[in-house]
N, C-alpha and C. Protein backbone atom coordinates (compact mmCIF):
# COMPACT_ATOMS: atom_id res chain seq x y z
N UNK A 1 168.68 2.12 50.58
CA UNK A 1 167.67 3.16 50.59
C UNK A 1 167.12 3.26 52.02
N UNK A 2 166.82 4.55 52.28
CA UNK A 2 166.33 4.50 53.96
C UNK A 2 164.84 4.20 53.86
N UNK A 3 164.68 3.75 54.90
CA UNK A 3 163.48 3.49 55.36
C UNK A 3 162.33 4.30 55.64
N UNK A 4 161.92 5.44 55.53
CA UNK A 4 161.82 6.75 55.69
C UNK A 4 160.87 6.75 53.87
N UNK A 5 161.96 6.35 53.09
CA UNK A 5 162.13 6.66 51.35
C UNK A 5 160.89 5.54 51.52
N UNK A 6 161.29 4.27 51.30
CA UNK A 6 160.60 3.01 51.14
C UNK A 6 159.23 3.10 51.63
N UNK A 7 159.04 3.47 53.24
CA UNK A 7 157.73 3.52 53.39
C UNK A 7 157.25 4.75 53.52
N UNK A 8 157.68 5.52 52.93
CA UNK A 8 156.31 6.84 52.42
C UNK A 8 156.89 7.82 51.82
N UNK A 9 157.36 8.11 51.30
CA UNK A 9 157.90 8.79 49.79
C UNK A 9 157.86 8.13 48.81
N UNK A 10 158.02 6.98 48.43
CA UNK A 10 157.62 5.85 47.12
C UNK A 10 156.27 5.81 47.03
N UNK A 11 155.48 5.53 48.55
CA UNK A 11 154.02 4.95 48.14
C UNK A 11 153.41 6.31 48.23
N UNK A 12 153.76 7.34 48.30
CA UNK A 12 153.18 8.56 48.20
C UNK A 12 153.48 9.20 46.88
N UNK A 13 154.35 9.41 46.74
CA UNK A 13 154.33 9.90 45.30
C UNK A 13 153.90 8.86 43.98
N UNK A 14 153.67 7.83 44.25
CA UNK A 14 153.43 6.46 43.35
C UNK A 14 151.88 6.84 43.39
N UNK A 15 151.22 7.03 44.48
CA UNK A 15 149.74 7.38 45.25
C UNK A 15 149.77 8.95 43.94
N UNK A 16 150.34 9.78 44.06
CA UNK A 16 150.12 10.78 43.79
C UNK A 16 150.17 10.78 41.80
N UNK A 17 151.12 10.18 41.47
CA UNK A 17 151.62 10.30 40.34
C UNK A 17 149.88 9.09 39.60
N UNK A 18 149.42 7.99 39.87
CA UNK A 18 148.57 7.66 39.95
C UNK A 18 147.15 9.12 39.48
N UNK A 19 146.79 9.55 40.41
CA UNK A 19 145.92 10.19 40.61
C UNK A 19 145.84 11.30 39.96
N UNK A 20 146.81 11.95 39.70
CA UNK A 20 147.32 12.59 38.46
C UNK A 20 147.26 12.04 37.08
N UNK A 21 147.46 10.88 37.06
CA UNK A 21 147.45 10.31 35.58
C UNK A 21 145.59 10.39 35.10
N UNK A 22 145.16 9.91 36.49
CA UNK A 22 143.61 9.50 36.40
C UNK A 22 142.97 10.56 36.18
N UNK A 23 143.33 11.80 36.51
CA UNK A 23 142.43 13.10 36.23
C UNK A 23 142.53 13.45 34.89
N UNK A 24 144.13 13.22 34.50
CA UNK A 24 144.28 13.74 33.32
C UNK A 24 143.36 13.09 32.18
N UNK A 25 143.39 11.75 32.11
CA UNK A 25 142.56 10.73 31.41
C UNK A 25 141.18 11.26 31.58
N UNK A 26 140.60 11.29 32.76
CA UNK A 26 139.22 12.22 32.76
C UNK A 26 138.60 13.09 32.39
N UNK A 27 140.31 14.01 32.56
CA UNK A 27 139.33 15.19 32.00
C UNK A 27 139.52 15.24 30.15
N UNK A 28 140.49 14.63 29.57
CA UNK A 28 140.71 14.69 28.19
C UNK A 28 139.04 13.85 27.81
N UNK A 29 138.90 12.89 28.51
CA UNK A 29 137.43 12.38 28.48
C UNK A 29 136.03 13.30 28.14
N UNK A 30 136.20 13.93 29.25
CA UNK A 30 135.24 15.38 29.23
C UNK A 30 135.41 16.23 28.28
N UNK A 31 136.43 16.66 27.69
CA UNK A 31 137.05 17.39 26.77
C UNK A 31 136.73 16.92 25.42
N UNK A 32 136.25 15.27 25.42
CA UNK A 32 135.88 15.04 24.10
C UNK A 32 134.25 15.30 23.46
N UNK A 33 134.30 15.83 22.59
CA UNK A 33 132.78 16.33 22.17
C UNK A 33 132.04 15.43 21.90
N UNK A 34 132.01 14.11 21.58
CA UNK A 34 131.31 13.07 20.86
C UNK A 34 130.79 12.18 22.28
N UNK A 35 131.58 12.55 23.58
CA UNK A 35 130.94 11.73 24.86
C UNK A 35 130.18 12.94 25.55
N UNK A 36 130.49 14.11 25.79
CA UNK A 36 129.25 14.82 25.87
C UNK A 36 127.92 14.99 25.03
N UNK A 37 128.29 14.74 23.76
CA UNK A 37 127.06 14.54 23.29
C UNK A 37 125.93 13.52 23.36
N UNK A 38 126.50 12.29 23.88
CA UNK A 38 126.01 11.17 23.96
C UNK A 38 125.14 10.86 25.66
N UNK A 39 126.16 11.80 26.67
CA UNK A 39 125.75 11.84 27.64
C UNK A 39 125.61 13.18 27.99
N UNK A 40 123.92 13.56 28.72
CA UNK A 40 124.24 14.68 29.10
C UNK A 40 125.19 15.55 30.02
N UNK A 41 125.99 16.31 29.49
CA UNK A 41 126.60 17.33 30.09
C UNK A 41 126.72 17.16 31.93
N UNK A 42 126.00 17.12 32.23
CA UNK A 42 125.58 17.96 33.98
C UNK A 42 125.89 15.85 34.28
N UNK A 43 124.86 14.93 33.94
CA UNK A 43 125.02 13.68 34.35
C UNK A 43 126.70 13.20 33.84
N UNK A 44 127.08 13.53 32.66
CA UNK A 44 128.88 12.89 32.51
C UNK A 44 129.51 13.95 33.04
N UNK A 45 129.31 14.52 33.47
CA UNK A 45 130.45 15.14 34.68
C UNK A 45 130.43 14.50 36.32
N UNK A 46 129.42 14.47 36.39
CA UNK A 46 128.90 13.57 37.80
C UNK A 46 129.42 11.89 37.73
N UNK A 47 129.45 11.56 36.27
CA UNK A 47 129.75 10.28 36.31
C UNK A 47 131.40 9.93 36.15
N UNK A 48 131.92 11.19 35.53
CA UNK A 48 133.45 11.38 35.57
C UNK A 48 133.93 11.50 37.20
N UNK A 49 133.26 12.36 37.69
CA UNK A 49 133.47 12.92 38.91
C UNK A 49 133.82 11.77 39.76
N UNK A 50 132.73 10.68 40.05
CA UNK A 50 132.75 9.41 40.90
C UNK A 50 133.78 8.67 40.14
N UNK A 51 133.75 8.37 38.92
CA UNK A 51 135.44 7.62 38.61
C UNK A 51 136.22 7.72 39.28
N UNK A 52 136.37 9.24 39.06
CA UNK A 52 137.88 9.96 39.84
C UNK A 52 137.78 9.47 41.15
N UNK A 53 136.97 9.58 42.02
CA UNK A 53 136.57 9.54 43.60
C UNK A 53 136.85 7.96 43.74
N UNK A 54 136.71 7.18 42.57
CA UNK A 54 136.76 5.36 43.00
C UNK A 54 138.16 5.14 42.60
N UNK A 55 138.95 5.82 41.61
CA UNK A 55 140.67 5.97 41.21
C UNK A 55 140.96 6.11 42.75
N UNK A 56 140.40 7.53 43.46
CA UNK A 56 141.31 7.78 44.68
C UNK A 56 141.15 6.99 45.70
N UNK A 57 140.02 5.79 46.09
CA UNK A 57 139.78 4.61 46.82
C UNK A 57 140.66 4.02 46.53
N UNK A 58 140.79 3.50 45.54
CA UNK A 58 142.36 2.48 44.90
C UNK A 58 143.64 2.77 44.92
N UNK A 59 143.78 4.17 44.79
CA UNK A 59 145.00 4.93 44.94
C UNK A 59 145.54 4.44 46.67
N UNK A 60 144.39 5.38 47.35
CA UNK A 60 145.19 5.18 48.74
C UNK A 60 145.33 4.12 49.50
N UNK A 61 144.54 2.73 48.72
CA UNK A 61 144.86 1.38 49.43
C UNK A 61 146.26 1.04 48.64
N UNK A 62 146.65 1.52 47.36
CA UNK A 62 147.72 0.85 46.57
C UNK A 62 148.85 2.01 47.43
N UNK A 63 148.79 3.05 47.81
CA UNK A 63 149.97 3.58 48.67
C UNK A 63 150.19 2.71 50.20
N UNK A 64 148.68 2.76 50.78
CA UNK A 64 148.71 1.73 51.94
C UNK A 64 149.59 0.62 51.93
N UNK A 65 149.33 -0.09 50.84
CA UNK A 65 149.39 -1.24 50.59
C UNK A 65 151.03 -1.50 50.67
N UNK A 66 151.47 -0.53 49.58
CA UNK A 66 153.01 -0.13 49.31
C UNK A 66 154.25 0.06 50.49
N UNK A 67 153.46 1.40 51.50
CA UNK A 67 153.67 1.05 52.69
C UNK A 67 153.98 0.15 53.72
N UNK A 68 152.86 -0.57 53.75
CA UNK A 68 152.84 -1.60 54.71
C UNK A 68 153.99 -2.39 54.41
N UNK A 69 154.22 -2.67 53.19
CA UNK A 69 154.72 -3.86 52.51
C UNK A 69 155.79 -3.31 52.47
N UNK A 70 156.71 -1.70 52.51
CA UNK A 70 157.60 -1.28 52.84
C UNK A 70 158.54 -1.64 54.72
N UNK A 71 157.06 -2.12 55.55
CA UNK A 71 157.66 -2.01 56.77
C UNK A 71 157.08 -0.57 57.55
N UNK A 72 156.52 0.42 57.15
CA UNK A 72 155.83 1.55 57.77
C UNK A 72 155.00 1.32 58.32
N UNK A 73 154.97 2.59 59.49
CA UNK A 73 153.96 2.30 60.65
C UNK A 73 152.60 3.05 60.25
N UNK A 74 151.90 2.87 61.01
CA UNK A 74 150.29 3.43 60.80
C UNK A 74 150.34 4.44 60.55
N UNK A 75 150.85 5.08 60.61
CA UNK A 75 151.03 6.60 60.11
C UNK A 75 152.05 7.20 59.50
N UNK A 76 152.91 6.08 58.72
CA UNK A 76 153.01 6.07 57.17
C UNK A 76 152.15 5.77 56.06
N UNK A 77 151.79 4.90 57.03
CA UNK A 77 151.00 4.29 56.02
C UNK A 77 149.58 5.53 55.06
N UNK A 78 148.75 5.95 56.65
CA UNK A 78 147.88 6.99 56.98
C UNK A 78 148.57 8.20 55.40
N UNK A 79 149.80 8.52 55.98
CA UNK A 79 149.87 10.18 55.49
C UNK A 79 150.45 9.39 54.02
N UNK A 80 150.64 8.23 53.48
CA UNK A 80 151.21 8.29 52.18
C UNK A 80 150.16 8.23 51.52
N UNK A 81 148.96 7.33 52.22
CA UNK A 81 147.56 7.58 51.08
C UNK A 81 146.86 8.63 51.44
N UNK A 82 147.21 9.42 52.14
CA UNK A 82 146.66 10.82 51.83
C UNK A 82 147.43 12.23 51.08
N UNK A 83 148.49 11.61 50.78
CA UNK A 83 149.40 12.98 50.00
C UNK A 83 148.96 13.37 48.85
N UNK A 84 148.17 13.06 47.81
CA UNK A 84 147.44 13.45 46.73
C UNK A 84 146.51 14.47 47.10
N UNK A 85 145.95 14.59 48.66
CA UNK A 85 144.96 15.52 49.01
C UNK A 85 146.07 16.32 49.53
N UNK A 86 146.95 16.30 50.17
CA UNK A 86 147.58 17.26 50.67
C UNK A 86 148.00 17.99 50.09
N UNK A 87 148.96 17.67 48.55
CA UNK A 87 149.43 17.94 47.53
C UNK A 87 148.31 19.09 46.91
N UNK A 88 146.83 18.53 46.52
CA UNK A 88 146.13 19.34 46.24
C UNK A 88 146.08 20.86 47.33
N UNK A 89 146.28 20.31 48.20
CA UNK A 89 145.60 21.18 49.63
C UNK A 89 146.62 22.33 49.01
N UNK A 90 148.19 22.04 49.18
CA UNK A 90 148.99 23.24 48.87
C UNK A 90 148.67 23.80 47.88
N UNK A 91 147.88 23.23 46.28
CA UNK A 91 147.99 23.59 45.10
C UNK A 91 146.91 24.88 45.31
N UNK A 92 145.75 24.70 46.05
CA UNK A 92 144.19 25.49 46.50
C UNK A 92 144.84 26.56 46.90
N UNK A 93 145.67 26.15 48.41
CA UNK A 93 145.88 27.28 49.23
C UNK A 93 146.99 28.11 48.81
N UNK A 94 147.54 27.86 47.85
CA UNK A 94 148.65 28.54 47.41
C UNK A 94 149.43 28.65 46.40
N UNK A 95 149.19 27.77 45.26
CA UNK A 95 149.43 28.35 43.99
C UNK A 95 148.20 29.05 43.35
N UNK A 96 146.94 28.89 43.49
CA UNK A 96 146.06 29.32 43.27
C UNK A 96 145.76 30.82 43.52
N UNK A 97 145.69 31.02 44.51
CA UNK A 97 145.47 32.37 45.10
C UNK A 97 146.81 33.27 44.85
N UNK A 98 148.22 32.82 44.86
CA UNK A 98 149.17 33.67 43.97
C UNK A 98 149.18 33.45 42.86
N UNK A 99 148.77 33.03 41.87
CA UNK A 99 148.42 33.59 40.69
C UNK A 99 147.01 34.32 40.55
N UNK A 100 146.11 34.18 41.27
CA UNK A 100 144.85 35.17 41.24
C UNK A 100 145.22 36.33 41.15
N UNK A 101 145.83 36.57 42.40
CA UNK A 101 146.51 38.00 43.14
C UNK A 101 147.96 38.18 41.81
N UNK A 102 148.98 37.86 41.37
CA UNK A 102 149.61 38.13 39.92
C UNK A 102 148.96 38.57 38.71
N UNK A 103 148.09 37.18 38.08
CA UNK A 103 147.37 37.47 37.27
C UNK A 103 146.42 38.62 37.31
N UNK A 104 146.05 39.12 38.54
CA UNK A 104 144.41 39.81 38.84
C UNK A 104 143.65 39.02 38.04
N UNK A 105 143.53 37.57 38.60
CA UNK A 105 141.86 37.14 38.19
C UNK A 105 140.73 37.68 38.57
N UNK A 106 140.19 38.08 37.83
CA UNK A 106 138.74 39.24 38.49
C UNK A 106 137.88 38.36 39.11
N UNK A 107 137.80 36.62 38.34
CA UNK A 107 136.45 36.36 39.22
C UNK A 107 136.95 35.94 40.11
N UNK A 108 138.23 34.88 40.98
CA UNK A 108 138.20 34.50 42.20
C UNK A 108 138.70 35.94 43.35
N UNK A 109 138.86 36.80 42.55
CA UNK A 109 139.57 38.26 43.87
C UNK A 109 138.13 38.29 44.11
N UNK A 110 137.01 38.49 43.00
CA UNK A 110 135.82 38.95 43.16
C UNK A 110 134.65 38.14 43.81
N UNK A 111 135.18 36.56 43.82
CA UNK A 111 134.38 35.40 44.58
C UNK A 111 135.00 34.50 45.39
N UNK A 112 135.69 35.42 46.82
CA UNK A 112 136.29 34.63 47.14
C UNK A 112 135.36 33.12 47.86
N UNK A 113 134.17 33.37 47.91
CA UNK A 113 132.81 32.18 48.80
C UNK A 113 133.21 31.21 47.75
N UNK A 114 133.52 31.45 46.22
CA UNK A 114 133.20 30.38 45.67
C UNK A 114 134.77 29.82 45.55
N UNK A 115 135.53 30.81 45.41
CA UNK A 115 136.95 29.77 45.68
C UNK A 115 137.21 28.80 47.08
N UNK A 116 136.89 29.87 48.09
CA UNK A 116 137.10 28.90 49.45
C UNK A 116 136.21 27.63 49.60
N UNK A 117 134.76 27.52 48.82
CA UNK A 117 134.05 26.39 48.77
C UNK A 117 134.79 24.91 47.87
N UNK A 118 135.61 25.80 46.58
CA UNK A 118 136.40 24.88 46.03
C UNK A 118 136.76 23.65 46.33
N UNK A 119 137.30 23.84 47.75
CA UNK A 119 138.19 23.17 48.31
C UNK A 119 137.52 21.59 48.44
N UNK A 120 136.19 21.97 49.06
CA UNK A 120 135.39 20.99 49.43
C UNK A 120 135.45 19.41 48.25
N UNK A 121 134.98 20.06 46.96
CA UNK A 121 135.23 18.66 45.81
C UNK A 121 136.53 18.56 45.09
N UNK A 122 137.65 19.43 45.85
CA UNK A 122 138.65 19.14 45.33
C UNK A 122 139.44 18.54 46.58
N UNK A 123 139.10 18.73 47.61
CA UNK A 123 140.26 18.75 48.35
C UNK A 123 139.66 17.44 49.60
N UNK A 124 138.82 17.95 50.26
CA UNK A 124 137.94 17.25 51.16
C UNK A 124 137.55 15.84 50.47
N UNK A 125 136.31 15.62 50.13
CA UNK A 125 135.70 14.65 49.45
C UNK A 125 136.81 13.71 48.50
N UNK A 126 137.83 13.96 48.20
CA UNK A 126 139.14 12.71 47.69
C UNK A 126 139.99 12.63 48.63
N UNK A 127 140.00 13.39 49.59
CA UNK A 127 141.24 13.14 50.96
C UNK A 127 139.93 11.95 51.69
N UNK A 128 138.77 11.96 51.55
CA UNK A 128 137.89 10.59 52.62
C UNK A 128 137.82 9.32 51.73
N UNK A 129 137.97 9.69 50.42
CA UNK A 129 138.26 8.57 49.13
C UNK A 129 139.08 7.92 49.20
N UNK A 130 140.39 8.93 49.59
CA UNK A 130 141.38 8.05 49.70
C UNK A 130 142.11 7.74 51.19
N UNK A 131 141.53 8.07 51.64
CA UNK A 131 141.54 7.19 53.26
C UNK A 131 140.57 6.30 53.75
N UNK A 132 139.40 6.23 52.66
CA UNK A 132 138.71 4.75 52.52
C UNK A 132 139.32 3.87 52.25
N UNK A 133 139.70 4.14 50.95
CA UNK A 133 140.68 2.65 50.25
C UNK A 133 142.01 2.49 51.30
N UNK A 134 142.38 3.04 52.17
CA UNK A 134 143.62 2.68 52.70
C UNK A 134 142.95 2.18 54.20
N UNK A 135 141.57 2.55 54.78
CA UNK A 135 141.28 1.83 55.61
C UNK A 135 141.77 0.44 56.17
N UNK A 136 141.75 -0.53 54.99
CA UNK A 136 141.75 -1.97 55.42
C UNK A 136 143.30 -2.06 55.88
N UNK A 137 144.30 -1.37 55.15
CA UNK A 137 145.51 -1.21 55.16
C UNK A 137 146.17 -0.93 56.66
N UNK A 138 145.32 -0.36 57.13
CA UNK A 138 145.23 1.06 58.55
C UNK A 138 144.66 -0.23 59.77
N UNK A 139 144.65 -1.75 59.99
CA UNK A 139 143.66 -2.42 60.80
C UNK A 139 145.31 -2.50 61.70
N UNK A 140 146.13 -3.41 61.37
CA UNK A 140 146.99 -3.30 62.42
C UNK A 140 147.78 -2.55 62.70
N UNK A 141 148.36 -2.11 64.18
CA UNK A 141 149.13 -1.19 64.62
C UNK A 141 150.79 -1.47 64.25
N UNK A 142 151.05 -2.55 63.85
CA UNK A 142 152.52 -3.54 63.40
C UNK A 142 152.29 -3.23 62.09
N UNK A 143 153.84 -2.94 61.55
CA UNK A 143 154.19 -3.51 60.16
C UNK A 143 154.43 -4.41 59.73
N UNK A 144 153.79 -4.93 58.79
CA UNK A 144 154.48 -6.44 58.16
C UNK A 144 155.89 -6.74 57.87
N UNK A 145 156.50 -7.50 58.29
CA UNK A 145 157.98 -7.48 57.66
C UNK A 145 158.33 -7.51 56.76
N UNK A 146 158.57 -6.96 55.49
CA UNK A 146 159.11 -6.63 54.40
C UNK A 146 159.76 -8.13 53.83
N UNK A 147 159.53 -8.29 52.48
CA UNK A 147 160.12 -9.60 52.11
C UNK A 147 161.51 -9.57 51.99
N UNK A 148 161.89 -10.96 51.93
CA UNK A 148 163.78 -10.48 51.38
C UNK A 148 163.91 -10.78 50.49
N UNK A 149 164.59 -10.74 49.76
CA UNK A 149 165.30 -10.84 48.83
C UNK A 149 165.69 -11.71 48.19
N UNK A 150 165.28 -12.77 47.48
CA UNK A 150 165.88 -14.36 47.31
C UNK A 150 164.98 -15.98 47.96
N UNK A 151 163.73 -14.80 49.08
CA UNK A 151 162.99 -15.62 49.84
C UNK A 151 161.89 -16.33 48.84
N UNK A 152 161.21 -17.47 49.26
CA UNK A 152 160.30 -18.30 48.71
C UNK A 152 159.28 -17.67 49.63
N UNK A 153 158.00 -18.04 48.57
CA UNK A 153 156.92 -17.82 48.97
C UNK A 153 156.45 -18.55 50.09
N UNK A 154 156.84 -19.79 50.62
CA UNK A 154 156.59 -20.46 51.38
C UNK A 154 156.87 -20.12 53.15
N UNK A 155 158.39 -19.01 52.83
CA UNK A 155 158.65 -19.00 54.42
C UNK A 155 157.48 -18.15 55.20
């Protein structure tokens, strides 16, 4: 497998597929009537919200992490725990707005302030989430050497 694959296409889509799972779980969460009732509305969305935001801390140290441990340089490391925001970034800037413009969605043709603000808790605020958690990952400029194959923990 190339090296290329190993350190940042595995820990990026692993990063991504992750973060995806975690929303989905969230939002079926939100979706259930018996936990909104218990918590108000406006506060369990806020408290779903930060879940998600502490998933994507963990996410982009476990792509970091993946990375590193692949042999990738700082900026594999960097862009694999951030591909879940990027991923989003394309989904905002461009599946979104061609289906607005297909569909004729009346309210985002008709608001575009509030679509372009979108971006901000979808896109922004989990791309710094998850380049927190990959911080510690991000300290040296060297990759770790990758284990081999058959090696003891000891060498």
């Amino acid at each position: 497998m190339k090296n290329r694959v190993r350190s940042f296409w595995i820990p990026a889509l692993a990063s991504f597929g992750l973060v995806s799972a975690l929303l989905l779980t969230f939002t079926t969460i939100a979706a259930q009537s018996h936990y909104l009732v218990t918590v108000s509305a406006g506060q369990g969305l806020w408290l779903l919200y930060a879940g998600w935001l502490v998933a994507h801390m963990a996410s982009g140290a476990f792509a970091a992490l993946l990375s590193r441990r692949a042999g990738g340089s700082r900026w594999d490391r960097t862009l694999s725990s951030l591909f879940p925001a990027f991923a989003m970034l394309g989904i905002w800037g461009g599946v979104i707005p061609l289906s607005a413009i297909v569909q004729r969605n009346a309210y985002v043709l008709k608001h575009p302030f509030y679509y372009a603000f979108g971006i901000f808790p979808w896109v922004v605020v989990p791309g710094i989430a998850l380049l927190t958690g990959a911080l510690p990952f991000l300290r040296t400029g060297e990759a770790i050497e990758p284990r081999r194959a058959g090696g003891s923990l000891i060498d």
